[in-house]
Structures are given as structure tokens and as C-alpha cells.
C-alpha atoms as a PDB file:
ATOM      1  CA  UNK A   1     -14.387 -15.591  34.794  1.00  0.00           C
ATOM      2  CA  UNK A   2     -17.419 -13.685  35.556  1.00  0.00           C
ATOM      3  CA  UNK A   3     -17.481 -11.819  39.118  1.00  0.00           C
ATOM      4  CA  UNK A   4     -20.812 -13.763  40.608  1.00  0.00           C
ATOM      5  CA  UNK A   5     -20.672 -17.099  38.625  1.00  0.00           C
ATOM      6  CA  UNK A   6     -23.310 -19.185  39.590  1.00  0.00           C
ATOM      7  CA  UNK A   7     -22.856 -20.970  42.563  1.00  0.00           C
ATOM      8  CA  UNK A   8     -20.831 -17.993  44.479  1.00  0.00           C
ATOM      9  CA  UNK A   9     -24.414 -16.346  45.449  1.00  0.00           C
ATOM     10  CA  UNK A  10     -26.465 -17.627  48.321  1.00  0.00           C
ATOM     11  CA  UNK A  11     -29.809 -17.628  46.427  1.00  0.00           C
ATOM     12  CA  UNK A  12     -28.055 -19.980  43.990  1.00  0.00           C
ATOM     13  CA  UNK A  13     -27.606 -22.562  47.034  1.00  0.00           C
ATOM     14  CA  UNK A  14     -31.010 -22.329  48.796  1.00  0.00           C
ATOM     15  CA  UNK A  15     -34.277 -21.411  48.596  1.00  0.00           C
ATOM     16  CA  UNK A  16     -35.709 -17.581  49.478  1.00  0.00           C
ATOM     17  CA  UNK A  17     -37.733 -18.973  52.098  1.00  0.00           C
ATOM     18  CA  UNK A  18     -34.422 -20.080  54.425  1.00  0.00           C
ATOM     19  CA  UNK A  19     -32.949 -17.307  53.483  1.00  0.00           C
ATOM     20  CA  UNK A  20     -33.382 -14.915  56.977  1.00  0.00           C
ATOM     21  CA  UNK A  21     -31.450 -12.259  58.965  1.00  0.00           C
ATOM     22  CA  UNK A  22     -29.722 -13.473  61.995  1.00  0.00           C
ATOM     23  CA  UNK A  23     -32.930 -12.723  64.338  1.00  0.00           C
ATOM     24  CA  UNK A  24     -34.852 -15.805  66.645  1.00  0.00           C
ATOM     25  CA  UNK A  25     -37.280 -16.305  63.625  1.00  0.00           C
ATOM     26  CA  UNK A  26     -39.677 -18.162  66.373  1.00  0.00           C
ATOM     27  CA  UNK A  27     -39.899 -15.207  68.616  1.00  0.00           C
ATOM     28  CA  UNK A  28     -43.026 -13.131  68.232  1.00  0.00           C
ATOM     29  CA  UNK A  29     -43.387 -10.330  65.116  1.00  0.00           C
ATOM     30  CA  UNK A  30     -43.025  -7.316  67.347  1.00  0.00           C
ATOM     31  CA  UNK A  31     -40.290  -8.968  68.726  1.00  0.00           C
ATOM     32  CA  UNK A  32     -38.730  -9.598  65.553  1.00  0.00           C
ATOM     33  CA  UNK A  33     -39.027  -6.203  64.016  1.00  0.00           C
ATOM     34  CA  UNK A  34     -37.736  -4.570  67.235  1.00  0.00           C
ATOM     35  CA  UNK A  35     -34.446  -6.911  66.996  1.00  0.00           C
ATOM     36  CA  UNK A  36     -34.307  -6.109  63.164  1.00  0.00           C
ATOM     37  CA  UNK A  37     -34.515  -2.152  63.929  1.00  0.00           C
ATOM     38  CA  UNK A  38     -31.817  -2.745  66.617  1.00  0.00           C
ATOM     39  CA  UNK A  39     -29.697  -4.662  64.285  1.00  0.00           C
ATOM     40  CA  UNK A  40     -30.078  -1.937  61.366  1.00  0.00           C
ATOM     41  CA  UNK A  41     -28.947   0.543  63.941  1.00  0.00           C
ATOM     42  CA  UNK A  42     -26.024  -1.233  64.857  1.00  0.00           C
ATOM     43  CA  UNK A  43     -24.690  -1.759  61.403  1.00  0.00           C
ATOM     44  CA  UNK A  44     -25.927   1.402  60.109  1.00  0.00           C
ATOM     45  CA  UNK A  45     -22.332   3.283  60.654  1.00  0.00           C
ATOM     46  CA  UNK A  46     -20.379  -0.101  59.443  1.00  0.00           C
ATOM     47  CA  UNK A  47     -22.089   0.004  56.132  1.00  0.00           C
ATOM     48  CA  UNK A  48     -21.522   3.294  55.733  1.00  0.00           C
ATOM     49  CA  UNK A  49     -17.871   2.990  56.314  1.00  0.00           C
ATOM     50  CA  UNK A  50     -17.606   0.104  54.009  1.00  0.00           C
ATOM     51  CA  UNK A  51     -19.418   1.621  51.036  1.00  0.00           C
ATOM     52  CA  UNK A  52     -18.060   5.115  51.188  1.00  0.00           C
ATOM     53  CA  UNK A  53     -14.641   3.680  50.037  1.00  0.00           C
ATOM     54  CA  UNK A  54     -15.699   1.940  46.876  1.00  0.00           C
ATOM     55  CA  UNK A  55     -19.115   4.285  45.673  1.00  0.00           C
ATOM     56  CA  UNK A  56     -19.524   7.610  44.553  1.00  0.00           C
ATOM     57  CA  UNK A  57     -21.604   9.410  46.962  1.00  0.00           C
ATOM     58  CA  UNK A  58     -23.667   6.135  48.674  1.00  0.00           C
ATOM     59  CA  UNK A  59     -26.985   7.017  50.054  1.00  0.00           C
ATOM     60  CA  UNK A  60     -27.565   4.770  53.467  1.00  0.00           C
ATOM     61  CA  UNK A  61     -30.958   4.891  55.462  1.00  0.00           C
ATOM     62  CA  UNK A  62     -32.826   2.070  58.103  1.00  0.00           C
ATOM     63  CA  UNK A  63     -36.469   1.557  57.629  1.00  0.00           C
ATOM     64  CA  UNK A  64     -39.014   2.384  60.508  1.00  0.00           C
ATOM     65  CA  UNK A  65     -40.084   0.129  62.738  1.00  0.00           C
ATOM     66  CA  UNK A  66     -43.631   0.350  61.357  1.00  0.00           C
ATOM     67  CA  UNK A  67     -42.456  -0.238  57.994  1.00  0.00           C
ATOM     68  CA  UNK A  68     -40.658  -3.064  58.427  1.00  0.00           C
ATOM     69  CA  UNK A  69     -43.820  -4.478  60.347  1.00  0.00           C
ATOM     70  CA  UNK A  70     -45.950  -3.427  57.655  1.00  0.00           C
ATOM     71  CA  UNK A  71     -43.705  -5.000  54.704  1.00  0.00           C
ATOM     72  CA  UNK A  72     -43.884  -8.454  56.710  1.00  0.00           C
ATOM     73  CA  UNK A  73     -47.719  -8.101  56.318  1.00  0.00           C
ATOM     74  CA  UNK A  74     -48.175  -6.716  52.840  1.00  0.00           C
ATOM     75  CA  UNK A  75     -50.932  -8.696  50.734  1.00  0.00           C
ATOM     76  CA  UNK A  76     -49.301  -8.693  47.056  1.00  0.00           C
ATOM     77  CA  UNK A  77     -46.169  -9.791  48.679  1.00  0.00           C
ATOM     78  CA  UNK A  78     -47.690 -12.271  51.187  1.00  0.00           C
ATOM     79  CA  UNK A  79     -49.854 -13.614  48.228  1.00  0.00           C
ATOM     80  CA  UNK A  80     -46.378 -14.648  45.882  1.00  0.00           C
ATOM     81  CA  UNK A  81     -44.660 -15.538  49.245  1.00  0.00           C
ATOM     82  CA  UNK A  82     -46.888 -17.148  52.125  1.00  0.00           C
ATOM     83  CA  UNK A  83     -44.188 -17.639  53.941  1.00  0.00           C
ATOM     84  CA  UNK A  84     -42.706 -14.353  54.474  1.00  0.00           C
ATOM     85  CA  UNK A  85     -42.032 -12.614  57.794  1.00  0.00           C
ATOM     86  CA  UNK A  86     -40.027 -10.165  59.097  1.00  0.00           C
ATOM     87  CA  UNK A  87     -37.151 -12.576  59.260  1.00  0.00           C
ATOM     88  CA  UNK A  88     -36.869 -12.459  55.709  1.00  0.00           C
ATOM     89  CA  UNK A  89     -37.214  -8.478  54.922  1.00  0.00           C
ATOM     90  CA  UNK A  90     -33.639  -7.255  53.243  1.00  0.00           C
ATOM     91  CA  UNK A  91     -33.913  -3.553  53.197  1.00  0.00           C
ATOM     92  CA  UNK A  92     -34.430  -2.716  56.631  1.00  0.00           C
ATOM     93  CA  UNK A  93     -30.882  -1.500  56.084  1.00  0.00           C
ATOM     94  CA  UNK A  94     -30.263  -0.457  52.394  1.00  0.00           C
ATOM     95  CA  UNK A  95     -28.030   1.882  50.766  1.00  0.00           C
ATOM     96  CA  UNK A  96     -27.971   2.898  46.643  1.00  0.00           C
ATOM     97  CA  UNK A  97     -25.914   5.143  44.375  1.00  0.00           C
ATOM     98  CA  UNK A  98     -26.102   7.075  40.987  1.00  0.00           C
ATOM     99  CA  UNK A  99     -23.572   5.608  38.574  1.00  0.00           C
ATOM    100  CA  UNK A 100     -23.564   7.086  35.144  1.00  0.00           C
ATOM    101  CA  UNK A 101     -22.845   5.247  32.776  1.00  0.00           C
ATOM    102  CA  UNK A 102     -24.289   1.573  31.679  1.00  0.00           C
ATOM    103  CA  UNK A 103     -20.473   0.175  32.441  1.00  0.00           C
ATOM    104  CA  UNK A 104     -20.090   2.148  36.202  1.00  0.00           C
ATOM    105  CA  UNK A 105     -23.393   0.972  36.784  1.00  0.00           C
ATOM    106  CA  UNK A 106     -22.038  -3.049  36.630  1.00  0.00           C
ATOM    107  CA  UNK A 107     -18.908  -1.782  38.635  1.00  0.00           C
ATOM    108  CA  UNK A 108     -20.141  -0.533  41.775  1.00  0.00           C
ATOM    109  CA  UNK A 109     -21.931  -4.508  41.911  1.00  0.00           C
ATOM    110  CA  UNK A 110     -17.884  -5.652  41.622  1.00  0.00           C
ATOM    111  CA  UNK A 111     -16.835  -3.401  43.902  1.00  0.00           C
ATOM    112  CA  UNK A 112     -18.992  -4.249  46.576  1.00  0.00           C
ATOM    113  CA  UNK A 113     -18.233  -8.219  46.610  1.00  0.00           C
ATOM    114  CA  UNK A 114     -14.457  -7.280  46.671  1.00  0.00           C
ATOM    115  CA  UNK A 115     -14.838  -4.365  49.697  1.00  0.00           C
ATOM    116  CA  UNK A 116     -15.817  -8.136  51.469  1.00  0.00           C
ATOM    117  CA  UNK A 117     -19.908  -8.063  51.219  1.00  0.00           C
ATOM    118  CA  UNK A 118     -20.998 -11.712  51.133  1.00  0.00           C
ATOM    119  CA  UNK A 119     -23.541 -11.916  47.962  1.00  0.00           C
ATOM    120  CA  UNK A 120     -26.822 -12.806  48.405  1.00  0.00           C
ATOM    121  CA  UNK A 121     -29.252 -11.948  45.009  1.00  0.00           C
ATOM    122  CA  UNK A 122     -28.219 -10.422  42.175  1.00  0.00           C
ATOM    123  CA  UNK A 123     -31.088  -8.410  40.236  1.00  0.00           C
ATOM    124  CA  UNK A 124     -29.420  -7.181  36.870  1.00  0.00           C
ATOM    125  CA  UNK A 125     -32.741  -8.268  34.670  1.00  0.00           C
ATOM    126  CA  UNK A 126     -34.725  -4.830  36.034  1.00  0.00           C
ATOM    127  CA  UNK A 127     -32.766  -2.062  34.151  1.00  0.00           C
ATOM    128  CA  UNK A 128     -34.161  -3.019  30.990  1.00  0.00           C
ATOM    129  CA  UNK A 129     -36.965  -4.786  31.788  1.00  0.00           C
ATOM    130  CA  UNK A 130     -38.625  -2.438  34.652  1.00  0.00           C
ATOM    131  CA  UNK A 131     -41.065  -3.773  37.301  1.00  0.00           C
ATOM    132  CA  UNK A 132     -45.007  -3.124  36.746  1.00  0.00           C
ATOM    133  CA  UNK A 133     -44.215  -0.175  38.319  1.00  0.00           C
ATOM    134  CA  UNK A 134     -41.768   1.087  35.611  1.00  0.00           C
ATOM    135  CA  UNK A 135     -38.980   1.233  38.108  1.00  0.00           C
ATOM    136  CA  UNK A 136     -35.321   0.412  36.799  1.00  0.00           C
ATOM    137  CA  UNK A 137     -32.121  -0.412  38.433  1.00  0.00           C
ATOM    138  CA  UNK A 138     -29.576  -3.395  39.033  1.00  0.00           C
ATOM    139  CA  UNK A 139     -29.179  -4.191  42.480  1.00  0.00           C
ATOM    140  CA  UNK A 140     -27.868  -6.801  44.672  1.00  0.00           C
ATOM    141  CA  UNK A 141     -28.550  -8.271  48.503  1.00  0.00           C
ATOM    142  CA  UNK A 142     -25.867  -8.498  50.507  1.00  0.00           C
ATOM    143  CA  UNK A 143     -24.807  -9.771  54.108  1.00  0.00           C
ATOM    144  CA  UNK A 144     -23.108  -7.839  56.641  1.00  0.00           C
ATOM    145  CA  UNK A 145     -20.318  -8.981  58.575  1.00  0.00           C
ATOM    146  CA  UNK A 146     -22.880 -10.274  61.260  1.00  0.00           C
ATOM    147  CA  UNK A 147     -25.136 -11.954  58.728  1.00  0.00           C
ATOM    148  CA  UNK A 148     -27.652  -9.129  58.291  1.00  0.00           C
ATOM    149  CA  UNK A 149     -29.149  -8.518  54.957  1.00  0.00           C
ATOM    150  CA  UNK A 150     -28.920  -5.585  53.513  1.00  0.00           C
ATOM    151  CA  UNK A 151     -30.244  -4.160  49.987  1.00  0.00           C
ATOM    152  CA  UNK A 152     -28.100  -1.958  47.104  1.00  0.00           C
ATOM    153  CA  UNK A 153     -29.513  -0.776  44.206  1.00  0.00           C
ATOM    154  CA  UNK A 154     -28.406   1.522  41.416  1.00  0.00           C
ATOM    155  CA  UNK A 155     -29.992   3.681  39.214  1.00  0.00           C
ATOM    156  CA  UNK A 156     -29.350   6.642  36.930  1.00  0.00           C
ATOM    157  CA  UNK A 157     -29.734  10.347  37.790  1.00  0.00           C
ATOM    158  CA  UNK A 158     -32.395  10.679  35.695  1.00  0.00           C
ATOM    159  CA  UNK A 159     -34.599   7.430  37.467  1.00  0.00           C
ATOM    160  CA  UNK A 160     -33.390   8.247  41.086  1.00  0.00           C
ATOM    161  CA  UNK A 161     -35.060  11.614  40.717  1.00  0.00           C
ATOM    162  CA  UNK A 162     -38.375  10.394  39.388  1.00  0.00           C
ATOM    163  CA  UNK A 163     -38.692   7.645  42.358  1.00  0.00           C
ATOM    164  CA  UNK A 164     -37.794  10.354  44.926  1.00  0.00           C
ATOM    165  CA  UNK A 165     -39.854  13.242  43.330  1.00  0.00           C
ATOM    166  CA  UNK A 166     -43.082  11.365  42.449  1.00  0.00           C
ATOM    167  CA  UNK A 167     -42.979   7.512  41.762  1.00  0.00           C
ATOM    168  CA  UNK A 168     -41.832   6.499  45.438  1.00  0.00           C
ATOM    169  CA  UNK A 169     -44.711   8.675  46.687  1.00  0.00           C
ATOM    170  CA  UNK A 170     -47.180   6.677  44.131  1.00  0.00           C
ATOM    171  CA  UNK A 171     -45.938   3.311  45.186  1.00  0.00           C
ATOM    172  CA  UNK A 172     -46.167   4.068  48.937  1.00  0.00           C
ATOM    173  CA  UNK A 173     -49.742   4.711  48.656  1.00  0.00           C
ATOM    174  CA  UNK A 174     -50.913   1.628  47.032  1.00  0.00           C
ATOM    175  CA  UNK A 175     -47.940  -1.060  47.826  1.00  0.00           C
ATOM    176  CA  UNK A 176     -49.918  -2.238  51.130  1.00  0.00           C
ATOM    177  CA  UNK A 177     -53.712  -2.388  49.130  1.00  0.00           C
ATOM    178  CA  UNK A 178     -55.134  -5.070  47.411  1.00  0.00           C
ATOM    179  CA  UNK A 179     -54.952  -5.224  43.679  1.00  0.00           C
ATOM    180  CA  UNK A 180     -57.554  -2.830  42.428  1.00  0.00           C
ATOM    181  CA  UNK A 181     -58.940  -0.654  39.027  1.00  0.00           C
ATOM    182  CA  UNK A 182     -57.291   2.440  40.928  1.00  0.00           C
ATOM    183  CA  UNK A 183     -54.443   0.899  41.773  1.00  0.00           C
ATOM    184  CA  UNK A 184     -53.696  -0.077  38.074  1.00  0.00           C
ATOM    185  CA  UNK A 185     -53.927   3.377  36.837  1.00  0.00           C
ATOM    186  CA  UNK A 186     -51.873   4.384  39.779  1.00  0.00           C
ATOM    187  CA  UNK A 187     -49.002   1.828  38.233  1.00  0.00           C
ATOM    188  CA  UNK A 188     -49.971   3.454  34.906  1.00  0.00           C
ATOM    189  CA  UNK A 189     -49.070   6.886  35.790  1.00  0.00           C
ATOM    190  CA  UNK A 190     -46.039   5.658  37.301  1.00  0.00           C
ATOM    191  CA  UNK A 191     -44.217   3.895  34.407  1.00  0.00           C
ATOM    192  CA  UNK A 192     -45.238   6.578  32.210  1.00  0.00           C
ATOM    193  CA  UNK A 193     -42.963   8.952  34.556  1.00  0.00           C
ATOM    194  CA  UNK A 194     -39.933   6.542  34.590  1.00  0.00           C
ATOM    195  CA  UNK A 195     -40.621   5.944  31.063  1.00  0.00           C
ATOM    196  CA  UNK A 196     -39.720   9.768  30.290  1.00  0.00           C
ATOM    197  CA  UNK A 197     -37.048   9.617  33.045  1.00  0.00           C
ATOM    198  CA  UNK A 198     -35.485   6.478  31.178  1.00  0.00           C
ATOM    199  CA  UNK A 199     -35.256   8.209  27.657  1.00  0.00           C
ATOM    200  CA  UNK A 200     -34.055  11.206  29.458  1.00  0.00           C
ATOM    201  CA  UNK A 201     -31.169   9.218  30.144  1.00  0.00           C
ATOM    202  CA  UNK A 202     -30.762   7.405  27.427  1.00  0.00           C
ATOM    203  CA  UNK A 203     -30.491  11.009  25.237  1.00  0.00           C
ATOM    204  CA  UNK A 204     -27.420  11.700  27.700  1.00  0.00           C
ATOM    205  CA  UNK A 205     -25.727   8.368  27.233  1.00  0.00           C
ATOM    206  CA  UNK A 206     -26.122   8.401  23.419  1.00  0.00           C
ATOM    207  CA  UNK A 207     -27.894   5.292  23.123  1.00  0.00           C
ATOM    208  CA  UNK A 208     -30.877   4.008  21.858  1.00  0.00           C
ATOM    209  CA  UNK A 209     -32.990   1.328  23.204  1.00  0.00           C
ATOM    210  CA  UNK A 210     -31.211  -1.203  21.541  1.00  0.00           C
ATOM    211  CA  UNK A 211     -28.082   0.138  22.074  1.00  0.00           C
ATOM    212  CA  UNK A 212     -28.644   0.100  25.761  1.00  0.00           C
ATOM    213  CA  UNK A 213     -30.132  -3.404  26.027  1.00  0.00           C
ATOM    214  CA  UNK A 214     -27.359  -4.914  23.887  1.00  0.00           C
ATOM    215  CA  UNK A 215     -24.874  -2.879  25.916  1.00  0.00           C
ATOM    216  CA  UNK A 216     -26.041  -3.904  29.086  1.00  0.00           C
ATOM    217  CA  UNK A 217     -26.894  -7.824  28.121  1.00  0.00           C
ATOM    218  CA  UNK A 218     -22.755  -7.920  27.461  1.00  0.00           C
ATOM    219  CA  UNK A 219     -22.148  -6.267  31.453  1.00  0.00           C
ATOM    220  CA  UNK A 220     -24.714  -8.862  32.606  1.00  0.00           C
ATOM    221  CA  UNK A 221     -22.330 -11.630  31.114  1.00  0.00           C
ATOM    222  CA  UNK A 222     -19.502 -10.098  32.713  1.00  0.00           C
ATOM    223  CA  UNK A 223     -21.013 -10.150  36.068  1.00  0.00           C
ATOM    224  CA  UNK A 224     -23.003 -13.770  36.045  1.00  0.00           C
ATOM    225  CA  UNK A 225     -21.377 -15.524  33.157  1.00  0.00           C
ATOM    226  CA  UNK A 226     -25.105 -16.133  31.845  1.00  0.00           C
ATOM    227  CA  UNK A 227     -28.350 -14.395  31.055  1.00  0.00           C
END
């Protein structure tokens, strides 16, 4: 049996849209975001605690205030989601880790749902077949104890260094500006850094492209039972 068959995962039962943190969604936006920070802050420690059992050396981090603010009012993702607020935002507490192999990768995921995380989304698609951006991982949203969402992802070496060195710092200049010319060549220059970063690692595992997709197609079918 697969470890998230469908139906086990909360965005299999209901929509995005009533999926929110446990905040009063009616209350104003500043008030939301400071009871989102305040909530992060709280659980900050309990993640950490729950993660550093069952991943090799988790990263954990809360977003800013005016981050979280500014996510809840970001055109690209207000245009594919009208309804988004602050409510909704997943990764005001997040946490990630650099598995290194295709196979560890699909563990930590397992791990996670037994150390007692309840499963919200699972993202496996992204590893090999990147966002505009050229960004790859498998990740998953979770919810604390409390109800919380928080966001995991999981990368290789290889892509974790490009998004902290220069592809995070691309992204964070255009992600809250219209769709634009510049903007394009910004994603441009972007994948074309992950895209060295992914056959970087690739070399080290001993795959090639095929090898890797066909590998990790069979872990995705371990994990949902379905593609």
C-alpha cells in the first residue's frame, strides 16, 4: 500500500480555498498576519523537535511579518487564486533538508507522516518537471499539532546551493511584479542556473535524465499509489 494513498491527504478531501491555518479568517489582514507570526513562533521549537529525530540536518526558519503580508497580496498568485489571504499562506513556518539520493529523497516524505505530521499536499511532480523558475524539489504541507500549516521541501545539495547562492535572490526580486519582458529573462537566467545545478547532480548520482525520471516515477508510486 502506498504511504499517502489518495484519500489520506487533506487536499484530496477539499478544496485549496477552505484549506486555512487555525487564525479568525474574518479578522482584519494585519490582524491576521500578526496571529500567523505569533503562531509560527510558538511552534517554531515543536517543529524543530519533531523533525530533528527523523531528518538529516533539517533547516527550520518563520517568515517575516512583512513577508507573509506581502505573499497574501502578490499579483501572479492573487491572479491563479482570487481568493487567497493570509489565512491560507503555508510557509510562514517551513523547514527543508538535503537528502542524497533519488530513494532518501521519497523517505524523509515517509518519515514525516509517521513522526505524526497530519498530510496536507503532496508535491512530488516538481523534481523532474521544475517550476518556470527551474526550481526542483518534492515537498509536502503539513499540519502541526495545533492545525498550523507548515511547508517541507527537499532538494539535492547541488539545487539547495543554487536557490540560496543566486536563484532565491532572482526570484525575490521579481515574485511580487507583474509579469513583464524583464521578468522573463530574469526566469531565464534562473533555470539556466538550476539547469547546471541539476546535471551537477545527476553526474554524482550516476544517472541520466532518463534514468532519474524513470527512477523517481517508481518512488512516486510508492508514495501515492498513482502518477
Amino acid at each position: 500500500m502506498p504511504i499517502f494513498p489518495h484519500g489520506s491527504v487533506e487536499e484530496d478531501l477539499k478544496p485549496p480555498s477552505d484549506i486555512v491555518n487555525p487564525i479568525d479568517v474574518k479578522s482584519a489582514a494585519r490582524r491576521k498576519v500578526a496571529a500567523l507570526v505569533a503562531l509560527s513562533k510558538k511552534n517554531e521549537p515543536r517543529l524543530a523537535a519533531i523533525v530533528r529525530g527523523v531528518l538529516h540536518e533539517p533547516q527550520v526558519n518563520r517568515k517575516k511579518a512583512a513577508n507573509i503580508a506581502a505573499k497574501a497580496k502578490r499579483p501572479t498568485l492573487r491572479q491563479e487564486r482570487p481568493w487567497f489571504g493570509v489565512e491560507h499562506i503555508r510557509d510562514a513556518l517551513r523547514f527543508r533538508c538535503r537528502p542524497e539520493t533519488l530513494e532518501d529523497l521519497a523517505a524523509t516524505l515517509g518519515r514525516l507522516r509517521s513522526a505524526g505530521l497530519k498530510v496536507v499536499k503532496v508535491d512530488l511532480a516538481k523534481l523532474t518537471s521544475p517550476t518556470a523558475w527551474g526550481w526542483r524539489f518534492a515537498g509536502a504541507d503539513f499540519r502541526m499539532p495545533d492545525l498550523q500549516l507548515v511547508e517541507f521541501y527537499a532538494t539535492f545539495a547541488e539545487l539547495m546551493d543554487a536557490n540560496d547562492g543566486e536563484c532565491h535572490a532572482i526570484f525575490e526580486d521579481w515574485r511580487n511584479s507583474p509579469v513583464s519582458v524583464d521578468m522573463q529573462t530574469a526566469m531565464e537566467q534562473s533555470e539556466a542556473i538550476y539547469e547546471r545545478a541539476w546535471q551537477a547532480a545527476l553526474k554524482r548520482l550516476g544517472l541520466t535524465e532518463k534514468q532519474a525520471e524513470q527512477r523517481w516515477r517508481g518512488e512516486r508510486r510508492k508514495l501515492r499509489g498513482r502518477l
